[in-house]
Protein backbone atom coordinates (compact mmCIF):
# COMPACT_ATOMS: atom_id res chain seq x y z
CA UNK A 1 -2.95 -29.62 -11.30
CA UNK A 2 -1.41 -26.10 -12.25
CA UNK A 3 -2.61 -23.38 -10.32
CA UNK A 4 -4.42 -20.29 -12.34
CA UNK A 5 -2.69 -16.92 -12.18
CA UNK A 6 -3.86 -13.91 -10.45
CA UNK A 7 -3.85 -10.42 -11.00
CA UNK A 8 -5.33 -7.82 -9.02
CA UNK A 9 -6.27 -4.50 -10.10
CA UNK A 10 -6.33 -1.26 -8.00
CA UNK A 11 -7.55 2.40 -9.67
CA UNK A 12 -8.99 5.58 -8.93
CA UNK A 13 -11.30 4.76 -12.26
CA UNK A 14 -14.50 4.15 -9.73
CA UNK A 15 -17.24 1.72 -11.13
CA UNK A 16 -19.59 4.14 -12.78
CA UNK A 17 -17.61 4.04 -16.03
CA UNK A 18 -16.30 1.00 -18.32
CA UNK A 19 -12.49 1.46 -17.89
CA UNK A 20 -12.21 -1.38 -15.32
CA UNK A 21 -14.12 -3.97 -17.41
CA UNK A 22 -12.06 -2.76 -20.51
CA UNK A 23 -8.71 -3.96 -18.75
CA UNK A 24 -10.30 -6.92 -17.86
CA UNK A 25 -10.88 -7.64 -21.50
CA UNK A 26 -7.55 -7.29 -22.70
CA UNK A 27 -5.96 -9.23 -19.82
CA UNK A 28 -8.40 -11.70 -20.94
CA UNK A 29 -7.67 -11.48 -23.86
CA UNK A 30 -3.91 -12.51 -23.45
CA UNK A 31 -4.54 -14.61 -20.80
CA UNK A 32 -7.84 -16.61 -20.45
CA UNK A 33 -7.10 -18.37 -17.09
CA UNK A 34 -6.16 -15.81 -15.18
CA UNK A 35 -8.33 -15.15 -11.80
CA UNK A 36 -8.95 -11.29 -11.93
CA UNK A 37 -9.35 -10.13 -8.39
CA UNK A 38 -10.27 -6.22 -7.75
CA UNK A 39 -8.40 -4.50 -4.60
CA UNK A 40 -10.34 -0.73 -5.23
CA UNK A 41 -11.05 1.12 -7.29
CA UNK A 42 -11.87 4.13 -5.17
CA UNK A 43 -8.69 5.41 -4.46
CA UNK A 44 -8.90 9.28 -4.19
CA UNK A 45 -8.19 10.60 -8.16
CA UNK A 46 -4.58 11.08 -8.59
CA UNK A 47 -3.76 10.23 -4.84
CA UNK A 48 -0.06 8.68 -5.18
CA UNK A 49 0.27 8.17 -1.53
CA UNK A 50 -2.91 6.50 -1.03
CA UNK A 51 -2.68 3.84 -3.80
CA UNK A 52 1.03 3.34 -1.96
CA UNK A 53 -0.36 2.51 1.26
CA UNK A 54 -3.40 0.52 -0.05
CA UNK A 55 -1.23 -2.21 -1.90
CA UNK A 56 1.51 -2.57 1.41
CA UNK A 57 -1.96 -3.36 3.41
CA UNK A 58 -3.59 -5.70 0.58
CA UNK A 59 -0.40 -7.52 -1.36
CA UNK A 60 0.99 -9.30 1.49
CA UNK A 61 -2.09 -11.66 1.73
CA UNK A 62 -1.64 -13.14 -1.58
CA UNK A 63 0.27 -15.83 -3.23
CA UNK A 64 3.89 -14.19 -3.48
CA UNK A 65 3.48 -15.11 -7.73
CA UNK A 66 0.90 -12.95 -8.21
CA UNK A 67 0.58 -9.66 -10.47
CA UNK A 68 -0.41 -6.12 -9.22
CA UNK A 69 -1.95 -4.36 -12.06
CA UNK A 70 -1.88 -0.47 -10.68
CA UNK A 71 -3.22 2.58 -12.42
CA UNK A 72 -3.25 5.63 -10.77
CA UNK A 73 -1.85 7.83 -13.28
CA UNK A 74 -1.45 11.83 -12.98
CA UNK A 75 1.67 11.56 -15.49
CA UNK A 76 -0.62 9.60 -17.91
CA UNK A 77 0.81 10.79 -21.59
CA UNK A 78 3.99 12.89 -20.11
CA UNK A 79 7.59 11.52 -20.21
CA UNK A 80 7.17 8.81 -17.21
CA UNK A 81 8.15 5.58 -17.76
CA UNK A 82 5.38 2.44 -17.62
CA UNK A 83 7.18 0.08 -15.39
CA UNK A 84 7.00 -3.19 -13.76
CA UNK A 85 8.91 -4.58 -10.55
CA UNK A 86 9.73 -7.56 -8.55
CA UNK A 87 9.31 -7.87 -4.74
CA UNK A 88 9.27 -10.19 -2.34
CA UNK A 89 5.61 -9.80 -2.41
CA UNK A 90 4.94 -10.28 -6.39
CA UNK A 91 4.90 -8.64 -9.61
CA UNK A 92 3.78 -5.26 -10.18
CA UNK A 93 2.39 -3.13 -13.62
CA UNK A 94 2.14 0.52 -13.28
CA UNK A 95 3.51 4.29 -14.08
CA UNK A 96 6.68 5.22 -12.33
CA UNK A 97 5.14 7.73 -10.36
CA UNK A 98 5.89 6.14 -6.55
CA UNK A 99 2.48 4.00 -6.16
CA UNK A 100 5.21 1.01 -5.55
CA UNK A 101 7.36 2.56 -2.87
CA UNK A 102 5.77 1.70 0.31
CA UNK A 103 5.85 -2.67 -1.19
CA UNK A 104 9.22 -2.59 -2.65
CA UNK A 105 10.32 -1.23 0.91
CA UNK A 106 8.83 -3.06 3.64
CA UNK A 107 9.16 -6.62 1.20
CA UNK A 108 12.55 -5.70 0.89
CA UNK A 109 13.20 -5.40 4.60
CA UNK A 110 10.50 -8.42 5.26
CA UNK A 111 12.01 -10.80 3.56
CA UNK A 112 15.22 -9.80 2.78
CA UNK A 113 14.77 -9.92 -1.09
CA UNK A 114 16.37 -7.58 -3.52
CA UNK A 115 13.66 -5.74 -6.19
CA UNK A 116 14.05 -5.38 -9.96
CA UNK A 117 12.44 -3.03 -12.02
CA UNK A 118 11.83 -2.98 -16.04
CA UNK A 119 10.57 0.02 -18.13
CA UNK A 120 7.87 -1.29 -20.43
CA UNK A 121 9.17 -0.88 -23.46
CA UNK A 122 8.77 -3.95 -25.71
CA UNK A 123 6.06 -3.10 -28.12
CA UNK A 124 5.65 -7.04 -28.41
CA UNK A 125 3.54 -6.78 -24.65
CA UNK A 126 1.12 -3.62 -25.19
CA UNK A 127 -1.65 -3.09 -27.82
CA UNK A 128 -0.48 -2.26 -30.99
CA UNK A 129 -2.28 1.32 -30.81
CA UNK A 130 -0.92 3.22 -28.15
CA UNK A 131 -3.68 6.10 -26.94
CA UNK A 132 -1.99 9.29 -24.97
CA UNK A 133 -4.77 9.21 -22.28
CA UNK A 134 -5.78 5.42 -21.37
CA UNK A 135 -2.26 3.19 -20.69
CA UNK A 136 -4.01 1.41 -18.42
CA UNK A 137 -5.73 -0.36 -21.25
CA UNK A 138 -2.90 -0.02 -23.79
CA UNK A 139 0.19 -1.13 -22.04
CA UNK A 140 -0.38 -1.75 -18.14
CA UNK A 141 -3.36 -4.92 -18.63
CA UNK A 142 -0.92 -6.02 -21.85
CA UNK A 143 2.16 -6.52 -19.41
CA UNK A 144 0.11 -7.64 -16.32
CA UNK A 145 -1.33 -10.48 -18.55
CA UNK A 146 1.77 -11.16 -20.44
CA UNK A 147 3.62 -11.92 -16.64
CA UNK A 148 0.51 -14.02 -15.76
CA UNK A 149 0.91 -15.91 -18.62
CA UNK A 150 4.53 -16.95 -18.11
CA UNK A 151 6.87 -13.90 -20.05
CA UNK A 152 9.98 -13.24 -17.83
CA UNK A 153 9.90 -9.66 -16.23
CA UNK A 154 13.32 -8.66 -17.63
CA UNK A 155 11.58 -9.26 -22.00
CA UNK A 156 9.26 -6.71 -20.95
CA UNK A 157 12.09 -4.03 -21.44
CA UNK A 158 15.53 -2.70 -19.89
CA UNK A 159 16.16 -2.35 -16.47
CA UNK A 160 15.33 0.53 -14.43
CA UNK A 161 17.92 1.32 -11.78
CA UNK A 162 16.17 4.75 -10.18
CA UNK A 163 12.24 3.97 -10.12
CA UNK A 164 10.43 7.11 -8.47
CA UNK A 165 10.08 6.58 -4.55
CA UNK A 166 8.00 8.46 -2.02
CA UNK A 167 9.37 9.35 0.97
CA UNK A 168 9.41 6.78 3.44
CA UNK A 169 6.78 7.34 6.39
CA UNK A 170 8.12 9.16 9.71
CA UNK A 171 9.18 6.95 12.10
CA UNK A 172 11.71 7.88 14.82
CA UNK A 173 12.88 6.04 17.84
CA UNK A 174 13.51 8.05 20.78
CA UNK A 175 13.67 7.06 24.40
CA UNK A 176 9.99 6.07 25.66
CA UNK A 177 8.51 8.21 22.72
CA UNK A 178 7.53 7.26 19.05
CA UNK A 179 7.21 9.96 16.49
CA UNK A 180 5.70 9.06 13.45
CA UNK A 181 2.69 10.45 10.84
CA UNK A 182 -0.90 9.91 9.66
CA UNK A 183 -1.08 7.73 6.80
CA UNK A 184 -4.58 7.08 5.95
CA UNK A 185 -8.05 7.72 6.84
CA UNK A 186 -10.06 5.34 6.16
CA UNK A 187 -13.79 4.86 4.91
CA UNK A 188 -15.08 4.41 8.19
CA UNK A 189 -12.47 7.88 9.05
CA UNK A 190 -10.27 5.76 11.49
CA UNK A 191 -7.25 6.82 11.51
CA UNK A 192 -3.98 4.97 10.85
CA UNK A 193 -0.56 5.77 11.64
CA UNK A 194 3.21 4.73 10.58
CA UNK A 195 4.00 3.78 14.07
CA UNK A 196 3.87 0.05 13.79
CA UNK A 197 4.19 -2.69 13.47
CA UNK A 198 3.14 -3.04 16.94
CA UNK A 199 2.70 -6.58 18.53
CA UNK A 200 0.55 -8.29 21.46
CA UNK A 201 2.64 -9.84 23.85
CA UNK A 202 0.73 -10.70 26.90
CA UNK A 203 -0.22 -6.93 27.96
CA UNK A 204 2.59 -5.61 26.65
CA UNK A 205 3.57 -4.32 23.41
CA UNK A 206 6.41 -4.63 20.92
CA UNK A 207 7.77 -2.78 18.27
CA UNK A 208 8.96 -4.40 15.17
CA UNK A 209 9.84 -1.17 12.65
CA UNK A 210 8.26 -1.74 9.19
CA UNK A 211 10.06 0.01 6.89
CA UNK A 212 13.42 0.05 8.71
CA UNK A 213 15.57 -2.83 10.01
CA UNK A 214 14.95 -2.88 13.96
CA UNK A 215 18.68 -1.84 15.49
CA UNK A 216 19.31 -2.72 18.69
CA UNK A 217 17.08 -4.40 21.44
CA UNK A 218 13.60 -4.37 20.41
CA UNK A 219 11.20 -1.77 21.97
CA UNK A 220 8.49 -2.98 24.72
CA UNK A 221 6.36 -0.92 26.48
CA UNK A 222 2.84 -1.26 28.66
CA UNK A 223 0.16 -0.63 26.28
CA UNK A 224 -1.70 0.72 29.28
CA UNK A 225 0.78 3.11 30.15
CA UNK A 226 1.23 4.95 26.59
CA UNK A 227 -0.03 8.32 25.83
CA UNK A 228 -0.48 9.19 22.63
CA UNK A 229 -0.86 12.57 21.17
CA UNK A 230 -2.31 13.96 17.96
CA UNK A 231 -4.30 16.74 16.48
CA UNK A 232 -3.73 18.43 19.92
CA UNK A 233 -5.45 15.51 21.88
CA UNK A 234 -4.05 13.54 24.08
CA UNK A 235 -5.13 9.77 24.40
CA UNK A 236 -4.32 7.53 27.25
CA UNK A 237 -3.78 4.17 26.65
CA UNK A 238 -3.95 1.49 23.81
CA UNK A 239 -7.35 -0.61 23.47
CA UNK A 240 -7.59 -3.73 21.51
CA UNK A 241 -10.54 -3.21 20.04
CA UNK A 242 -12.88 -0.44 19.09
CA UNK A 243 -15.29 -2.02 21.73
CA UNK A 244 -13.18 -1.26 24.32
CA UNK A 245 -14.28 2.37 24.49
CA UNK A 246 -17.79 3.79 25.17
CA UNK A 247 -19.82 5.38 22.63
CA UNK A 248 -18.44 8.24 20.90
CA UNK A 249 -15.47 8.14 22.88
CA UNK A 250 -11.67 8.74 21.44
CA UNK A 251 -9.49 5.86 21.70
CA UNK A 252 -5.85 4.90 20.39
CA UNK A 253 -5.79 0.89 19.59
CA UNK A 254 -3.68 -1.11 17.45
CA UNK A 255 -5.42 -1.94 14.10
CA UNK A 256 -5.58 -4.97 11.78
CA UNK A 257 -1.99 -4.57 10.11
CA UNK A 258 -0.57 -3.80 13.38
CA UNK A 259 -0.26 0.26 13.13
CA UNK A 260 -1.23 2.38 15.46
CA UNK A 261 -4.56 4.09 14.99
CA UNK A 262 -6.85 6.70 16.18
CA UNK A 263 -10.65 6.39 16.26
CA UNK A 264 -13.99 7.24 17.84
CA UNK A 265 -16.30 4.45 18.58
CA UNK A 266 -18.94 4.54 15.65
CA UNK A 267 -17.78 7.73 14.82
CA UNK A 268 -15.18 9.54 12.53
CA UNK A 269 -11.55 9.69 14.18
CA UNK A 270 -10.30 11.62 11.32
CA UNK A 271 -13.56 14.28 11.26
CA UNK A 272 -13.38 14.68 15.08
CA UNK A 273 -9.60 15.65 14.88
CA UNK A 274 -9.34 17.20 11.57
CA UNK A 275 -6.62 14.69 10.44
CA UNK A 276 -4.91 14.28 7.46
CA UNK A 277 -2.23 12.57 5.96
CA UNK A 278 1.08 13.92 7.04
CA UNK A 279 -0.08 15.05 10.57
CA UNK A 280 2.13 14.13 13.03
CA UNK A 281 1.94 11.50 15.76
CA UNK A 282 3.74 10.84 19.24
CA UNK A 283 3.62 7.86 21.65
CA UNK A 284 5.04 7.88 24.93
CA UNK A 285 4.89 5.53 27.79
């Protein structure tokens, strides 16, 4: 019994309009089985970085074939290329604008697969009218539906050999001290960091790097001993869980894709410290 394809879409398009369900015509269109499967479509308007971290926390939970349709698009109409790549952690259809940097990096270092990247350019795998303003319509849900339905990545178009990258996220190893950055707030305003990925290992903690191969003996440290300052606070201490703090109270814990984050307890981590992405972050034990 063959397995139906899947392709997942994340936008800052938001709900209130039609633009999602229009994709989700065409792909159905050109591929009838497929298993549509929305990620968000509230990322921040024209926030690169966000829609970056957003598919390295969601794409590693599904089936390695699958097809990341992405379309957050400040270049929309301007000389960027339309692209789609290969990872270790599936296919992906978007602009060339860095939404892919944060998954081709830590798949690549994950599983130690190489990534390979086409410019969309076969007219034979996008509408046949081409607007300026809506790709995501016109040749994004064309190519994400084409790959579900079988086409090879490399007849979408040539190769690309220098797709746009962000900058990785800070994170330096220093003796008993971990400097890294805020990455995202998120909607409950917890805090995340790019110090991870930290691991549970009896009461103490290890680091495995995430988007750099670990050199040298791994890094373990007593979660109970760590202080961890940001946004001129200092926090003693990592918790497990949010419940491990009282009410209100400040608390550094590992989250749910093993990062280090900052948070109040039913409150707003990010409001209370005035965080944003970029902010730095230290850990010492």
């Amino acid at each position: 019994m063959s397995t139906r394809p899947i392709i997942t879409l994340t936008t800052d398009f938001g709900v209130a309009d039609g633009y999602v369900g229009t994709m989700k015509g065409v792909m159905l269109d050109i591929a009838p089985h497929a298993q549509l499967v929305d990620i968000t479509h509230e990322i921040a308007p024209q926030n690169v970085r966000q829609t970056a971290y957003v598919l390295y926390t969601g794409c590693p939970f599904f089936p390695p074939q699958t097809v990341h349709l992405v379309v957050v698009d400040p270049g929309v109409g301007s000389p960027r290329r339309p692209i789609a790549a290969r990872s270790a952690w599936g296919l992906f259809v978007g602009p060339d604008n860095g939404v892919f940097s944060y998954v081709l990096a830590a798949g690549d270092v994950a599983q130690g697969a190489g990534n390979e990247v086409v410019e969309l350019a076969d007219p034979r795998y996008r509408l046949s009218q081409v607007s300026q303003t809506f790709h995501g319509r016109d040749i994004f849900a064309p190519a994400a539906a084409h790959l579900a339905a079988g086409v090879p990545l490399e007849e979408l178009g040539p190769p690309v050999s220098d797709p746009v990258l962000l900058p990785l996220p800070r994170l330096e190893l220093g003796r008993h001290v971990l400097r890294g950055e805020v990455l995202h707030a998120d909607h409950f305003g917890n805090v995340i960091t790019s110090i991870g990925r930290l691991l549970w290992v009896q009461g103490d903690l290890v680091l495995e790097p995430v988007f750099q191969e670990t050199v040298g003996p791994k890094i373990r440290f007593e979660a109970g001993n760590a202080l961890v300052t940001v946004g001129g606070r200092e926090v003693a201490g990592l918790r497990r869980t949010y419940a491990d703090a009282e009410h209100g109270q400040l608390l550094a814990l590992v989250g749910s894709e093993g990062h280090l984050e900052i948070a109040v307890r039913e409150g707003r981590g990010a409001d209370e410290l005035s965080l944003k992405p970029g902010d730095p972050v230290e850990l010492r034990w």
